[in-house]
N, C-alpha and C. Protein backbone atom coordinates (compact mmCIF):
# COMPACT_ATOMS: atom_id res chain seq x y z
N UNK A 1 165.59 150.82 -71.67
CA UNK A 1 165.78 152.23 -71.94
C UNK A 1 166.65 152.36 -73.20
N UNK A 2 166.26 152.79 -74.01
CA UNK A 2 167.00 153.89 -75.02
C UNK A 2 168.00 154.28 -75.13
N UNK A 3 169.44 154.37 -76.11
CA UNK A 3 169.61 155.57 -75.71
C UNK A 3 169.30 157.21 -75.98
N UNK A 4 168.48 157.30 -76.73
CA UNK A 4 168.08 158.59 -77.13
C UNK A 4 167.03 159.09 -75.83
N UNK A 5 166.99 157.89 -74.82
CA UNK A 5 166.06 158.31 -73.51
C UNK A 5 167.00 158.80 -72.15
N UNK A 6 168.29 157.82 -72.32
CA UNK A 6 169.72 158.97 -71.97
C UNK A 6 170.28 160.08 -72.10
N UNK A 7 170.29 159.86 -73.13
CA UNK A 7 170.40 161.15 -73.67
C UNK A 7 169.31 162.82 -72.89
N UNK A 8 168.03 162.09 -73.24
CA UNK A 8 166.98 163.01 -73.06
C UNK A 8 166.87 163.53 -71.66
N UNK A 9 167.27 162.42 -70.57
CA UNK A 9 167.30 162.66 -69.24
C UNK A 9 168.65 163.76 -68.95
N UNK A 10 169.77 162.91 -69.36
CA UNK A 10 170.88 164.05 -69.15
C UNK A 10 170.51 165.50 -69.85
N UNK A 11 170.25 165.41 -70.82
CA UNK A 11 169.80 167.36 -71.00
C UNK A 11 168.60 167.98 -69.93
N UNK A 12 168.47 167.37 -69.83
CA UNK A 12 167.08 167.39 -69.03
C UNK A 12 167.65 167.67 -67.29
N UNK A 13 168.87 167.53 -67.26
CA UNK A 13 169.46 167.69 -66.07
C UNK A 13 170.07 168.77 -66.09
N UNK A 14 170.22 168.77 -67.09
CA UNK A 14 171.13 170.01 -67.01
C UNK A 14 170.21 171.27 -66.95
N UNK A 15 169.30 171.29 -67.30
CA UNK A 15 168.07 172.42 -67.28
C UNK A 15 167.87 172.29 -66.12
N UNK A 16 167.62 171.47 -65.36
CA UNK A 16 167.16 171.81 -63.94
C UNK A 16 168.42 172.61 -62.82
N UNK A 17 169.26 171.98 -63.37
CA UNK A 17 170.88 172.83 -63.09
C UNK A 17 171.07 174.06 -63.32
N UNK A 18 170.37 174.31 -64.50
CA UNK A 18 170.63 176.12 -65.32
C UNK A 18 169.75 176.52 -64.55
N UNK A 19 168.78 176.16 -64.13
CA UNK A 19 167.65 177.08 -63.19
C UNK A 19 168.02 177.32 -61.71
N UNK A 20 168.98 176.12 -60.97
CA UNK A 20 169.21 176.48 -59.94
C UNK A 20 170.29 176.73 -59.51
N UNK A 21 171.20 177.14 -60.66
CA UNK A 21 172.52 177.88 -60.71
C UNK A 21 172.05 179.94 -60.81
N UNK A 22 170.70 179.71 -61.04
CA UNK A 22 170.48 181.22 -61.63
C UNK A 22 169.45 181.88 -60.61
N UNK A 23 168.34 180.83 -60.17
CA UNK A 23 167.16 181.77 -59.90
C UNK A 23 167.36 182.17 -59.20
N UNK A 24 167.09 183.55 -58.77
CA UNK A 24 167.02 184.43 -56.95
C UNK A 24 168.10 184.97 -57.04
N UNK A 25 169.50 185.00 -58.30
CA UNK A 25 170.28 185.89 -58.49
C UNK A 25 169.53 187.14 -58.97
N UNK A 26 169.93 188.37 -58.42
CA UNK A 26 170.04 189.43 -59.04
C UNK A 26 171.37 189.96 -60.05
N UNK A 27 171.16 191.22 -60.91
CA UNK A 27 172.12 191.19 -61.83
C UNK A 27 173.21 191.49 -61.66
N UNK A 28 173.31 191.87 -60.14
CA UNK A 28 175.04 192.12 -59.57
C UNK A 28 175.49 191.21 -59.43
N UNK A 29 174.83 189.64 -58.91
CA UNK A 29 175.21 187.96 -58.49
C UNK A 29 175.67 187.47 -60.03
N UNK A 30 174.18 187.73 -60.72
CA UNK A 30 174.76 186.95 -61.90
C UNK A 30 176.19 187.52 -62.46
N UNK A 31 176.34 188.90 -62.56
CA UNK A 31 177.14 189.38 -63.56
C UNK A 31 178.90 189.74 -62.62
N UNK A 32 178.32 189.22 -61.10
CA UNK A 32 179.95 189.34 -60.30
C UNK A 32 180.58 188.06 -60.59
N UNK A 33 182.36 188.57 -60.86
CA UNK A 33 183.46 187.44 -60.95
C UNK A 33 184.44 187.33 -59.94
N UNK A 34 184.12 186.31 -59.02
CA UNK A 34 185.63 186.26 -58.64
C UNK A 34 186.70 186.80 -58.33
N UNK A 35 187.19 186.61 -59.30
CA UNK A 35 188.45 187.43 -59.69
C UNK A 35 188.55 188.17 -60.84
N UNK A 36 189.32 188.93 -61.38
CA UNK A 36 189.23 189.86 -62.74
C UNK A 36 189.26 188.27 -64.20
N UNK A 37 189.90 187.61 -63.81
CA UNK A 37 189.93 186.84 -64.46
C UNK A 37 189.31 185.15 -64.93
N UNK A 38 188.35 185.09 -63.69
CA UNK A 38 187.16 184.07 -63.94
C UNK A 38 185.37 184.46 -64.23
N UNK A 39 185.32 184.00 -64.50
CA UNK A 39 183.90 183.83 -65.37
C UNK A 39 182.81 184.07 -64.24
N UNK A 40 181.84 184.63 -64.66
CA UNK A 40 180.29 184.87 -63.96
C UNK A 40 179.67 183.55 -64.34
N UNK A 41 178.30 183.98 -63.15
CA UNK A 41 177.56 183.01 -63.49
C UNK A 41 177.18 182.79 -64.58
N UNK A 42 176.76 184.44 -65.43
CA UNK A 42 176.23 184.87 -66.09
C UNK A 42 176.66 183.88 -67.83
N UNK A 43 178.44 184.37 -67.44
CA UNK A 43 178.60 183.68 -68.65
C UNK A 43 178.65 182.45 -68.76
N UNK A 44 178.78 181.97 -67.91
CA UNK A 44 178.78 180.36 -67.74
C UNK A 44 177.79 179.97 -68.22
N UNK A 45 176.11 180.19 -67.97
CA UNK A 45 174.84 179.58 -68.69
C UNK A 45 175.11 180.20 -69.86
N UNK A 46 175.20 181.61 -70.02
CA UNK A 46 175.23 181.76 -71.08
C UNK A 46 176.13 181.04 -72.40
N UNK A 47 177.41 181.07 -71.98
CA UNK A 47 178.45 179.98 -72.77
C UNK A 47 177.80 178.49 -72.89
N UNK A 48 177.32 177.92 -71.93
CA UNK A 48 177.27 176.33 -71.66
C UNK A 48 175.94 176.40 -72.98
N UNK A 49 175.05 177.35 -73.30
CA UNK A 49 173.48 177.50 -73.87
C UNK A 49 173.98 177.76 -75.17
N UNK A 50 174.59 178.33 -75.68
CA UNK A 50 175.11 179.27 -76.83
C UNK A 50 176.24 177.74 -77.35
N UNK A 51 176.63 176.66 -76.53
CA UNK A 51 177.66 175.64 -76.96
C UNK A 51 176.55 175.00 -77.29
N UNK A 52 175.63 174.59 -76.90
CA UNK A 52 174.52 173.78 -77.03
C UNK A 52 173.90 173.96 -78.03
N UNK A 53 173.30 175.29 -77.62
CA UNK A 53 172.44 175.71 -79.19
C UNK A 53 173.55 175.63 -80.70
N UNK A 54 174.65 175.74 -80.47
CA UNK A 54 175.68 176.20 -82.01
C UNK A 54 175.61 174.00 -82.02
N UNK A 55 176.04 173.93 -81.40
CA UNK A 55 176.21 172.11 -81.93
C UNK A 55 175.40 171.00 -81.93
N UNK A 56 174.30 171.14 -81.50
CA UNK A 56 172.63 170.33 -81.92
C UNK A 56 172.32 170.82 -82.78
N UNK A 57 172.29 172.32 -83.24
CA UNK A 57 171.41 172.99 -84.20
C UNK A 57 171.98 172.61 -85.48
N UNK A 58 174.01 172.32 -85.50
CA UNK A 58 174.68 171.92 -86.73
C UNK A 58 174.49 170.32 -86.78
N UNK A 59 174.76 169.38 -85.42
CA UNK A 59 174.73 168.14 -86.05
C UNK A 59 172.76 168.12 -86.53
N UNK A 60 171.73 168.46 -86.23
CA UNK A 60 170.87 168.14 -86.59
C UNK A 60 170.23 168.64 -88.00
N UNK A 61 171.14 169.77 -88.52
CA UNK A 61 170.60 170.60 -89.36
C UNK A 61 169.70 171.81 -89.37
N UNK A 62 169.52 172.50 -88.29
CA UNK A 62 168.33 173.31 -87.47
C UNK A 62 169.18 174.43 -87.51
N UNK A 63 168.28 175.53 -87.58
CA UNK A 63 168.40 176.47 -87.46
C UNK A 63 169.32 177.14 -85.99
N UNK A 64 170.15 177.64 -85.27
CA UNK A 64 170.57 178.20 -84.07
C UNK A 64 169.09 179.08 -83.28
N UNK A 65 168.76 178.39 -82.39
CA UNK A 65 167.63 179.26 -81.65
C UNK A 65 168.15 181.04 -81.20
N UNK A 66 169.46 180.88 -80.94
CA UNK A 66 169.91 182.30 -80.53
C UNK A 66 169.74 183.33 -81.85
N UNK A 67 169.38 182.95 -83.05
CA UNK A 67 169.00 184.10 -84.13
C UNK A 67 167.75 183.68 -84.58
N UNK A 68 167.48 182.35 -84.78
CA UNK A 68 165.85 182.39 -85.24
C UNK A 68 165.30 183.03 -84.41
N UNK A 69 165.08 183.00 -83.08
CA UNK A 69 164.44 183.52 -82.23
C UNK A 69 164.77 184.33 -81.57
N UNK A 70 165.34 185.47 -81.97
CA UNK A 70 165.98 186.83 -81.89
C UNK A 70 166.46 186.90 -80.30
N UNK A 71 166.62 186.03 -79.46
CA UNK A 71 167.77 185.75 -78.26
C UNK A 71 169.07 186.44 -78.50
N UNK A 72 169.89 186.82 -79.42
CA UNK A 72 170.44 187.74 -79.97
C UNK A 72 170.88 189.35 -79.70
N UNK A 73 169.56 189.31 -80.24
CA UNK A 73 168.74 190.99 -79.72
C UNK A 73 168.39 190.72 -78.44
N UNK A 74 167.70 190.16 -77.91
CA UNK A 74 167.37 190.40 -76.69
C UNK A 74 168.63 190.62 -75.39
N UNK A 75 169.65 189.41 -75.36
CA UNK A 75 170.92 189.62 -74.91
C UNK A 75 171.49 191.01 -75.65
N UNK A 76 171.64 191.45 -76.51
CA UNK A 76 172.19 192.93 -76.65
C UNK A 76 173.81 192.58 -76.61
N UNK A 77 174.06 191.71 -76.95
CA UNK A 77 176.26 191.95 -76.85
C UNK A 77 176.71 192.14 -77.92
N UNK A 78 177.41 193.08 -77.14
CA UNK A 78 178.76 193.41 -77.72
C UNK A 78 179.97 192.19 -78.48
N UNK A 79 179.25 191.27 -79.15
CA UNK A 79 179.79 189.95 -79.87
C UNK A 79 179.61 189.82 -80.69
N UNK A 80 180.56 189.23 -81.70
CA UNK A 80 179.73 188.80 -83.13
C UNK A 80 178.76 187.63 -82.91
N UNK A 81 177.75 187.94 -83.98
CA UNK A 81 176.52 187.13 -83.83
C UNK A 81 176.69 185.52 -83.12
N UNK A 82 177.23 185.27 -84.05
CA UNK A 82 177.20 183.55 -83.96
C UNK A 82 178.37 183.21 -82.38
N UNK A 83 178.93 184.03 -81.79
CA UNK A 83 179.95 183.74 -80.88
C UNK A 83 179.62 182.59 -79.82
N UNK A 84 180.73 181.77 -79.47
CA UNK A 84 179.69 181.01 -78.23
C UNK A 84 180.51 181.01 -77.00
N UNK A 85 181.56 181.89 -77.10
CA UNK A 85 182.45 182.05 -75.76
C UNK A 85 183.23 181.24 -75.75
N UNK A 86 183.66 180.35 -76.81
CA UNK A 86 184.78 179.22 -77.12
C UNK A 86 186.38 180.55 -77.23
N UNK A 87 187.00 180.20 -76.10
CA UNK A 87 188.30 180.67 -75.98
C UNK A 87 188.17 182.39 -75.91
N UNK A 88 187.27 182.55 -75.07
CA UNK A 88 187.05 184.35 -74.53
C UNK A 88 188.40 184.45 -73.72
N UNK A 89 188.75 185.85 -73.82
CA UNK A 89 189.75 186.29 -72.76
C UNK A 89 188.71 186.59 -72.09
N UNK A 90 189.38 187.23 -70.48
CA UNK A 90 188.64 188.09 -69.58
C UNK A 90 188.25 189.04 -69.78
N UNK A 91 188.73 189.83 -70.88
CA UNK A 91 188.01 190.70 -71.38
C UNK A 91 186.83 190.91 -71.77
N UNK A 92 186.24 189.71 -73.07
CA UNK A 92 185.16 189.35 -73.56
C UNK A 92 184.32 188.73 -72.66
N UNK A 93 184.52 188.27 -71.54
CA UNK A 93 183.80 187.09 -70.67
C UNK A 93 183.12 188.53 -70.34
N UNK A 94 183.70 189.51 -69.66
CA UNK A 94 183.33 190.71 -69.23
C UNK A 94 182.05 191.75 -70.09
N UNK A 95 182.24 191.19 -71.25
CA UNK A 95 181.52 191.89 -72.17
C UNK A 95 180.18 190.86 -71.91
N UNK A 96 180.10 189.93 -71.27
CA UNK A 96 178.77 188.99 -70.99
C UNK A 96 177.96 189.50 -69.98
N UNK A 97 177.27 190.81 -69.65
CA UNK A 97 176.07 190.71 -68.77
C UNK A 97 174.86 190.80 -69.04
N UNK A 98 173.98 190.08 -68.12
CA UNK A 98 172.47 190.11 -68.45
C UNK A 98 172.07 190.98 -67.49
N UNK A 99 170.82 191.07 -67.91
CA UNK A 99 169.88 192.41 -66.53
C UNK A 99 168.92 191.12 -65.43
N UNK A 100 169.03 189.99 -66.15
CA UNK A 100 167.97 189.09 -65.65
C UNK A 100 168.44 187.44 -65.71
N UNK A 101 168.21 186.98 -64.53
CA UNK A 101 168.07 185.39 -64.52
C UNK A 101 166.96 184.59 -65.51
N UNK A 102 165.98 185.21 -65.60
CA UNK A 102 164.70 185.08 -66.73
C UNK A 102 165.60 185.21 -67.92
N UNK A 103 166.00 185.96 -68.25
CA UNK A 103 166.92 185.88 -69.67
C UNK A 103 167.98 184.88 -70.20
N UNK A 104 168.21 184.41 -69.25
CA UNK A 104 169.21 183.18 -69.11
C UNK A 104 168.81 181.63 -69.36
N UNK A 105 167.17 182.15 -68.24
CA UNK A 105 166.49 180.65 -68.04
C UNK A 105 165.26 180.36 -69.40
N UNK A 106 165.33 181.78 -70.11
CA UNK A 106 164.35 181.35 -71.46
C UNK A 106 165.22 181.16 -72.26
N UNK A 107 166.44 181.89 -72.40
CA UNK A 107 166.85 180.96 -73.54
C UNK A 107 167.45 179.79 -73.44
N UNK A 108 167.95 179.36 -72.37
CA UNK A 108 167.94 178.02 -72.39
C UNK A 108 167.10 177.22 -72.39
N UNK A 109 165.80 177.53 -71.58
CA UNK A 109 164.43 176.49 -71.97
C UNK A 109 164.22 176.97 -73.24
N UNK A 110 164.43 177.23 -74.35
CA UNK A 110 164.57 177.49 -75.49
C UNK A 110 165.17 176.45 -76.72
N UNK A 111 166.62 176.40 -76.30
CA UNK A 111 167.50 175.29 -76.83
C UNK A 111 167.25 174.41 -76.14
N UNK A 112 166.93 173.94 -75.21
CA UNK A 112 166.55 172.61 -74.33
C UNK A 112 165.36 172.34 -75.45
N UNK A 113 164.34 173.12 -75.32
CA UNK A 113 163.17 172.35 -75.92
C UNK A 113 163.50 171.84 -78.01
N UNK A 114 164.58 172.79 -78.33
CA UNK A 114 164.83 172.51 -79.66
C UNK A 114 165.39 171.03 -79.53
N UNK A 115 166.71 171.11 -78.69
CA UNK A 115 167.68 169.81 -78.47
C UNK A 115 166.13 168.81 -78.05
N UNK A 116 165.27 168.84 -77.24
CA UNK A 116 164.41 167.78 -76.87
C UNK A 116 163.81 166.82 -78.05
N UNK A 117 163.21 167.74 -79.12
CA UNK A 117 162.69 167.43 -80.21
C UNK A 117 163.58 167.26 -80.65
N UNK A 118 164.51 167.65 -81.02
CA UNK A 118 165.46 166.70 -82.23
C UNK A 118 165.77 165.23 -81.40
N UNK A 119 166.21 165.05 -80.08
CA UNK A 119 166.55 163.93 -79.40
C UNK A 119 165.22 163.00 -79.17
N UNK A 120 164.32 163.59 -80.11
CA UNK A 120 163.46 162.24 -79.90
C UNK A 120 162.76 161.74 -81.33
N UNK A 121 163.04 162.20 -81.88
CA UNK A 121 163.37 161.65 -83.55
C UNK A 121 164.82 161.00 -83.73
N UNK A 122 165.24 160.51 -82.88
CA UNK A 122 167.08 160.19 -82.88
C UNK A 122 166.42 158.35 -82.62
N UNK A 123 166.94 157.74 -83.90
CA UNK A 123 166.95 156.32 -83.79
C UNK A 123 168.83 155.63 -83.56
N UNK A 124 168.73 154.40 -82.62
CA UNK A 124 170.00 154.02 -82.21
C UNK A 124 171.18 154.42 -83.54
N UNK A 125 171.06 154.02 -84.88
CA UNK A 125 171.93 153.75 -86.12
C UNK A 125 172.03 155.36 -86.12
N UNK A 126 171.34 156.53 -86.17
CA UNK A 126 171.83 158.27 -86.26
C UNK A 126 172.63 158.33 -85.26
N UNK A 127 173.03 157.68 -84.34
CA UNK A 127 174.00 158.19 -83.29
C UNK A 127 175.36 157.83 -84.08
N UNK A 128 175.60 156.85 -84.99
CA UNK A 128 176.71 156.57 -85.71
C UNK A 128 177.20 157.67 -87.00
N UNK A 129 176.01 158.00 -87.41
CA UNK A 129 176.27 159.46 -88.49
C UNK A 129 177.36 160.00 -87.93
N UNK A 130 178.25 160.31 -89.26
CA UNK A 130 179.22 161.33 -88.94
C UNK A 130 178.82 162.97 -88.91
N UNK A 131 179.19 164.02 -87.94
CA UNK A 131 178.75 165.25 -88.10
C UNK A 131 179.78 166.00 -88.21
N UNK A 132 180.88 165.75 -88.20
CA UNK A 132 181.83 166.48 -88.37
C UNK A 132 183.71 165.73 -88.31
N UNK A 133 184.04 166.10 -89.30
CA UNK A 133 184.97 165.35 -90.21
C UNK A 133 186.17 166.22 -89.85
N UNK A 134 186.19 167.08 -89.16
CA UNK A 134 187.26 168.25 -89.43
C UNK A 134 188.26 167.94 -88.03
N UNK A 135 188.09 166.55 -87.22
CA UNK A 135 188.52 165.38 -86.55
C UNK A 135 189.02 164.24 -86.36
N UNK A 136 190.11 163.49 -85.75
CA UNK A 136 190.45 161.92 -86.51
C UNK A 136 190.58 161.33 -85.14
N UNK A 137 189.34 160.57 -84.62
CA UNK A 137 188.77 160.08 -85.73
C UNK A 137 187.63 160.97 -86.24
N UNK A 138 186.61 160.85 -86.98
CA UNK A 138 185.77 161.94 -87.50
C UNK A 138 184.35 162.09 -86.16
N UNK A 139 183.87 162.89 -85.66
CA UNK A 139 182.92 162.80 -84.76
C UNK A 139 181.85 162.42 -85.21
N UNK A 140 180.80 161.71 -84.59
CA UNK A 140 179.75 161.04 -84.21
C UNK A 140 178.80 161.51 -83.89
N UNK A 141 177.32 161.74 -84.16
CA UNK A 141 176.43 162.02 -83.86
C UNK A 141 176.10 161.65 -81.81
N UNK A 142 176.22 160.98 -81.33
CA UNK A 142 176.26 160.16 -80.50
C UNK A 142 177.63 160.93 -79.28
N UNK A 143 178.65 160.78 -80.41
CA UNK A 143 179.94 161.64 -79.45
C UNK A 143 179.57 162.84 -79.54
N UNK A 144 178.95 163.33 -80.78
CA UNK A 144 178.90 165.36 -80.07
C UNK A 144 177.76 165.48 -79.49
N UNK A 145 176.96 164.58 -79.33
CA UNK A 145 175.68 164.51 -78.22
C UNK A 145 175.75 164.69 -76.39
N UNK A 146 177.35 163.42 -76.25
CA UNK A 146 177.52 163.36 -75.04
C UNK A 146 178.69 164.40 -74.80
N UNK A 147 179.13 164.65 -75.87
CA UNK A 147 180.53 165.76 -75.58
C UNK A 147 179.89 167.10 -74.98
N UNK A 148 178.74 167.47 -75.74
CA UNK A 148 178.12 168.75 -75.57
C UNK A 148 177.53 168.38 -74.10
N UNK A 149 176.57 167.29 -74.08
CA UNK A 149 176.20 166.96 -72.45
C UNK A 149 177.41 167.60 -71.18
N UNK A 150 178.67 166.50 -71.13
CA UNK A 150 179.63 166.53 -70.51
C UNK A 150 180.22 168.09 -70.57
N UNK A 151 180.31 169.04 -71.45
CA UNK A 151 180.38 170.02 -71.26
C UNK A 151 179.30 171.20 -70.21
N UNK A 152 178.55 170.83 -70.83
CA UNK A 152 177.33 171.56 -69.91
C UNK A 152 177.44 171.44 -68.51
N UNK A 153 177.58 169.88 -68.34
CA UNK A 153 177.68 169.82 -67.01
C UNK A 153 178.72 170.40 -66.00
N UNK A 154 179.56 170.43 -66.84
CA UNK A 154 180.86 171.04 -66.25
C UNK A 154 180.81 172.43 -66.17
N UNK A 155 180.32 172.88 -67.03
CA UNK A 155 179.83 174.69 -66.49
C UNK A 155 178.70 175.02 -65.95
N UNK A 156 177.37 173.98 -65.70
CA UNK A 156 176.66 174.03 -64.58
C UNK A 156 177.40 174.10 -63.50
N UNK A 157 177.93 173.33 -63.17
CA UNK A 157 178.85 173.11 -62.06
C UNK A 157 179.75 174.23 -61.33
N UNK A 158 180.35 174.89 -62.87
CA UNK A 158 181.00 175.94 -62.30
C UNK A 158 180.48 176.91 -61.85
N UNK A 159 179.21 177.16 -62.64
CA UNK A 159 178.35 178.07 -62.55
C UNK A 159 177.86 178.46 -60.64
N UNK A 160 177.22 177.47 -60.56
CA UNK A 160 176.65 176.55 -58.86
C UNK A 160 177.73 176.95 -58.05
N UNK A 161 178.96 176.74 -58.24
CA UNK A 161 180.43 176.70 -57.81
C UNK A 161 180.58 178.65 -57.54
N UNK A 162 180.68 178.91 -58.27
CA UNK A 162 180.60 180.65 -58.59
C UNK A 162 179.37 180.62 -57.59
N UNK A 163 178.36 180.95 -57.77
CA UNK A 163 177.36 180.99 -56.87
C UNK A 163 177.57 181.02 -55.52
N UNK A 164 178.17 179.60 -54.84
CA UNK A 164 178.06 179.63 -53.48
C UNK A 164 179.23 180.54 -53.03
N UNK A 165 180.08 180.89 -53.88
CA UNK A 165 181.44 181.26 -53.40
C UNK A 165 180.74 183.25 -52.87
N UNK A 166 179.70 183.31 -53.90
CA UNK A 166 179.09 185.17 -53.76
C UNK A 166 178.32 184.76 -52.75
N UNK A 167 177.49 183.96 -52.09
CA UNK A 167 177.15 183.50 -51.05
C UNK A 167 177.72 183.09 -49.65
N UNK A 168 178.96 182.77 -49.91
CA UNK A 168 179.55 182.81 -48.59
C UNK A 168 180.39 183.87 -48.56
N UNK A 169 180.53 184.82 -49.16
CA UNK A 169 181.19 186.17 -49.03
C UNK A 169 180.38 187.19 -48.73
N UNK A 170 179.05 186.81 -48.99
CA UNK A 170 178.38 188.12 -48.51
C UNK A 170 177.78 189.10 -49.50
N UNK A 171 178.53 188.75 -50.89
CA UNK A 171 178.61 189.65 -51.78
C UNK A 171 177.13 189.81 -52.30
């Protein structure tokens, strides 16, 4: 195995995660928090998709799927364009609702399928490319591959996590 076939499986997990962190929510599930001060489901895919799409699209050179493909407009927020929920107060997290689990789950099968194709034009020696220097040591094609992975997973998680908690409350 590869590793650009590691790679491919772990994103690939995580999509099956974004789908069953979301489907069969309605937009009161997706868009209820907790508490005033933790995160929806809502923003959670949405954040974990919007981290994904902003840092494959830069280490690979690609366009961001959330404006080529007007995902943007369709979400409707109250955000500046390019935002990816890196260091939201509760305030802004709040400013994250969707009307739909479908809205969540296309644009992430969206950036999944961009990240797919770039991860399979990825030979072992591009995982050593530097993509970003503004770091010491400087990051790695390879490290912001699995960094972005390891992130995802962790707000799938939370996401799933959020979920059962509106599920055993009733809510």
């Amino acid at each position: 195995m590869h590793a650009k076939d590691i790679l491919i499986d772990g994103y690939d997990r995580i999509r099956e995660e974004v789908h069953a962190a979301v489907e069969g929510l309605d937009p009161d599930d997706l868009n209820a928090r907790p508490t005033a001060e933790t995160n929806s489901v809502a923003w959670l895919v949405w954040h974990l998709t919007r981290v994904q799409d902003d840092h494959v699209a830069d280490a690979f050179g690609l366009d961001q799927v959330w404006l080529s493909q007007d995902w943007e407009k369709r979400f409707g927020l109250d955000l500046p364009r390019r935002d990816t929920g890196y260091g939201h107060s509760a305030a802004k997290v709040a400013r994250v609702r969707v009307d739909s689990a479908g809205l969540l789950t296309g644009y992430h099968d969206a950036v999944h399928a961009q990240t797919l194709q770039a991860l399979r034009g990825v030979r072992a020696a591009d995982l050593e490319r530097v993509v970003d220097e503004r770091w010491d040591p400087p990051v790695t094609l390879g490290v912001r591959l699995v960094s972005v992975l390891s992130d995802d997973l962790q707000h799938v998680g939370q996401a799933a996590y959020v979920r059962g908690l509106l599920a055993s409350s009733g809510a």
